[in-house]
C-alpha atoms as a PDB file:
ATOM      1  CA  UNK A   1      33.719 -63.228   1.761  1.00  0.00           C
ATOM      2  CA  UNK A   2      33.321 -59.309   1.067  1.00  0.00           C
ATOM      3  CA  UNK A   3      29.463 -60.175   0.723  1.00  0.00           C
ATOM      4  CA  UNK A   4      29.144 -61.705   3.895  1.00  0.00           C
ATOM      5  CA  UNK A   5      31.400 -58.982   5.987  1.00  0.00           C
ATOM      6  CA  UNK A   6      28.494 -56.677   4.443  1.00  0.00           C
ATOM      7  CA  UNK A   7      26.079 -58.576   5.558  1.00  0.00           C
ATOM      8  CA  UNK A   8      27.275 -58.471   9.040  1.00  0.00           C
ATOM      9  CA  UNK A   9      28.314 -54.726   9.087  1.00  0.00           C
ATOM     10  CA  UNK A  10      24.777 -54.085   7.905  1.00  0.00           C
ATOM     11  CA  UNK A  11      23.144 -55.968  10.522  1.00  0.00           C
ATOM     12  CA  UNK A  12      25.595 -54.789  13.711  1.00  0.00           C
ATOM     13  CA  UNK A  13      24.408 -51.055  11.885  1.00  0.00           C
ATOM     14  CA  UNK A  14      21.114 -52.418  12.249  1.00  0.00           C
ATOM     15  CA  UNK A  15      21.355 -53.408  15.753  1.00  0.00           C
ATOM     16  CA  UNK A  16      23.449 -49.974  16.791  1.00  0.00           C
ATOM     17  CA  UNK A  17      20.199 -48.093  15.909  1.00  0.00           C
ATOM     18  CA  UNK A  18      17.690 -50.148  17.172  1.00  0.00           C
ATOM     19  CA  UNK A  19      19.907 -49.820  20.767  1.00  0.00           C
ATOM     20  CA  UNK A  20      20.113 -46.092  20.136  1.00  0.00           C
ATOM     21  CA  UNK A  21      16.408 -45.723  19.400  1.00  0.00           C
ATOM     22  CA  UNK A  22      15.460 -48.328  22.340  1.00  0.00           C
ATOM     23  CA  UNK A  23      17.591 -45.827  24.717  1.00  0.00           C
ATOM     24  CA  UNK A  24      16.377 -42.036  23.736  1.00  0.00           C
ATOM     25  CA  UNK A  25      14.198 -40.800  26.141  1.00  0.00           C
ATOM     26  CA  UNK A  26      10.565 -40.778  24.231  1.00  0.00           C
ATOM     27  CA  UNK A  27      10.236 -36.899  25.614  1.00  0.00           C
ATOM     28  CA  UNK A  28      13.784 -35.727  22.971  1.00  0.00           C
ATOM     29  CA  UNK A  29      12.293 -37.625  20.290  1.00  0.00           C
ATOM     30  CA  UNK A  30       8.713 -35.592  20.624  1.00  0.00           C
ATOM     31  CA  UNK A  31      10.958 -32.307  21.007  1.00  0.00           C
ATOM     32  CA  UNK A  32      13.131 -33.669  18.244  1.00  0.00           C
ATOM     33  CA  UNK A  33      16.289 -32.994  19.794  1.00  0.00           C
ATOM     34  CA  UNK A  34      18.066 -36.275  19.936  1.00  0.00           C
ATOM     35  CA  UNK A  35      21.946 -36.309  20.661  1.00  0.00           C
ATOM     36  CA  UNK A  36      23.533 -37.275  17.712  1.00  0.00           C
ATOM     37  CA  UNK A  37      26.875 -37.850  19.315  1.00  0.00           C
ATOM     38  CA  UNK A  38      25.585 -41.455  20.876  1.00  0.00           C
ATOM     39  CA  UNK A  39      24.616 -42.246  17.525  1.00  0.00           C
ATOM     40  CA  UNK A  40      27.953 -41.127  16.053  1.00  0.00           C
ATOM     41  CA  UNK A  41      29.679 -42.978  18.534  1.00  0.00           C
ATOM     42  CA  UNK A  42      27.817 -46.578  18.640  1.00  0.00           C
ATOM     43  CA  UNK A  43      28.223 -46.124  14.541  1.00  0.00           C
ATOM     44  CA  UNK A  44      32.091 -45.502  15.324  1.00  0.00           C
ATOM     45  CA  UNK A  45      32.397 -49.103  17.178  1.00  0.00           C
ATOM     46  CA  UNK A  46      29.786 -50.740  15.233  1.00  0.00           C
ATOM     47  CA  UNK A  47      31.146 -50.576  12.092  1.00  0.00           C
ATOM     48  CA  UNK A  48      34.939 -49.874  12.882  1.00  0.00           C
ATOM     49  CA  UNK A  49      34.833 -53.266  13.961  1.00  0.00           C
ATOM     50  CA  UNK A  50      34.313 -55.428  10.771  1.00  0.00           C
ATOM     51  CA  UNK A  51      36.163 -52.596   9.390  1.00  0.00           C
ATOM     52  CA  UNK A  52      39.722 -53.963  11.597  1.00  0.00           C
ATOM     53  CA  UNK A  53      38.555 -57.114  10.960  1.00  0.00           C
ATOM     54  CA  UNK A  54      39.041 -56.973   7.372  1.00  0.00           C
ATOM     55  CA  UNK A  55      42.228 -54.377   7.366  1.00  0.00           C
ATOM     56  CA  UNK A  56      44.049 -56.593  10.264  1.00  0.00           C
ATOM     57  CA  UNK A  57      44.669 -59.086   7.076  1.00  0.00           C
ATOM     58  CA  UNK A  58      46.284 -56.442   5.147  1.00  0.00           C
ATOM     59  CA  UNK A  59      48.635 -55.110   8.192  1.00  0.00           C
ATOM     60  CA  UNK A  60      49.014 -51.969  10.661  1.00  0.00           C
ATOM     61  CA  UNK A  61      48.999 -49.613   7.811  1.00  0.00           C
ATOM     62  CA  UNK A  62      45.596 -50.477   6.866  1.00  0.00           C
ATOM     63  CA  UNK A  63      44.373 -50.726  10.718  1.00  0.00           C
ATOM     64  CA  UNK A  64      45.952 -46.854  11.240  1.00  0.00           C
ATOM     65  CA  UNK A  65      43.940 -45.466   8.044  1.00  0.00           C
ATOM     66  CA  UNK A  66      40.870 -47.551   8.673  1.00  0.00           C
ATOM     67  CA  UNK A  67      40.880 -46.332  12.489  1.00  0.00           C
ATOM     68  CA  UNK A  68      42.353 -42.612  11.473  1.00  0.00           C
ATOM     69  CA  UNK A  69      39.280 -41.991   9.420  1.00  0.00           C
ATOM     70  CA  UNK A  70      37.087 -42.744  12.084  1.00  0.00           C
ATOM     71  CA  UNK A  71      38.582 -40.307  14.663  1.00  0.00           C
ATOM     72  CA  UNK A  72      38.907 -37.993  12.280  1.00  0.00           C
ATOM     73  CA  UNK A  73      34.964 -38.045  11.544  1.00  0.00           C
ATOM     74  CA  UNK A  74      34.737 -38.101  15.370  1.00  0.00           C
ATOM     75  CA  UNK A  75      36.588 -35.100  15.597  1.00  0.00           C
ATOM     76  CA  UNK A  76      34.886 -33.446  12.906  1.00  0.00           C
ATOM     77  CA  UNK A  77      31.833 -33.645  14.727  1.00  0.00           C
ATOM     78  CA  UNK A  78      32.543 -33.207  17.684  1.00  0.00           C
ATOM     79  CA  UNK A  79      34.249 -29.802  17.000  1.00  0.00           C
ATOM     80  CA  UNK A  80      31.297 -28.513  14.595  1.00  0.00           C
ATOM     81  CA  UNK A  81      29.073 -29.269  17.842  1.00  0.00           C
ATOM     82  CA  UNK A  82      31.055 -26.819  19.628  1.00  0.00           C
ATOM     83  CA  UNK A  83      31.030 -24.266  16.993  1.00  0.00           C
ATOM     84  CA  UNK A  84      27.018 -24.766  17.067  1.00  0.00           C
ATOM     85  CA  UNK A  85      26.625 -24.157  20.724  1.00  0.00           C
ATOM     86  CA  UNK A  86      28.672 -20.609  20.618  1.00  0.00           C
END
């Protein structure tokens, strides 16, 4: 079962970037100046799903950590961003 859940995190991963690439403007990606925040973001919900799906059968405290951790890497980066702009 823990094979297969990797399977299909890998491929929603998969499918996150290809949406992400498919959607930056071809102009950033000349300058190089992509916004990682989409990225970030898509990567959030694209793997925080399987991620519930597999802590919902262990019970809220599982769901809290496995969701915590993602805000708190969304957080993270979102507040070194605005340290890097000042």
């Amino acid at each position: 079962m823990a094979s297969f859940l990797d399977k299909v995190e890998a491929a929603i991963a998969a499918r996150v970037r290809a949406e992400v690439d498919a959607r930056v403007p071809e102009r950033e990606r000349a300058k190089g100046r992509s916004d990682p925040s989409c990225t970030l973001a898509m990567g959030s919900l694209g793997l925080g799903i399987p991620r519930t799906a597999l802590a919902a059968s262990a019970g809220l405290p599982a769901l809290l950590v496995v969701w915590g951790g993602i805000v708190a890497g969304d957080v993270v980066h979102a507040l070194s961003r605005r340290r890097d702009r000042r």
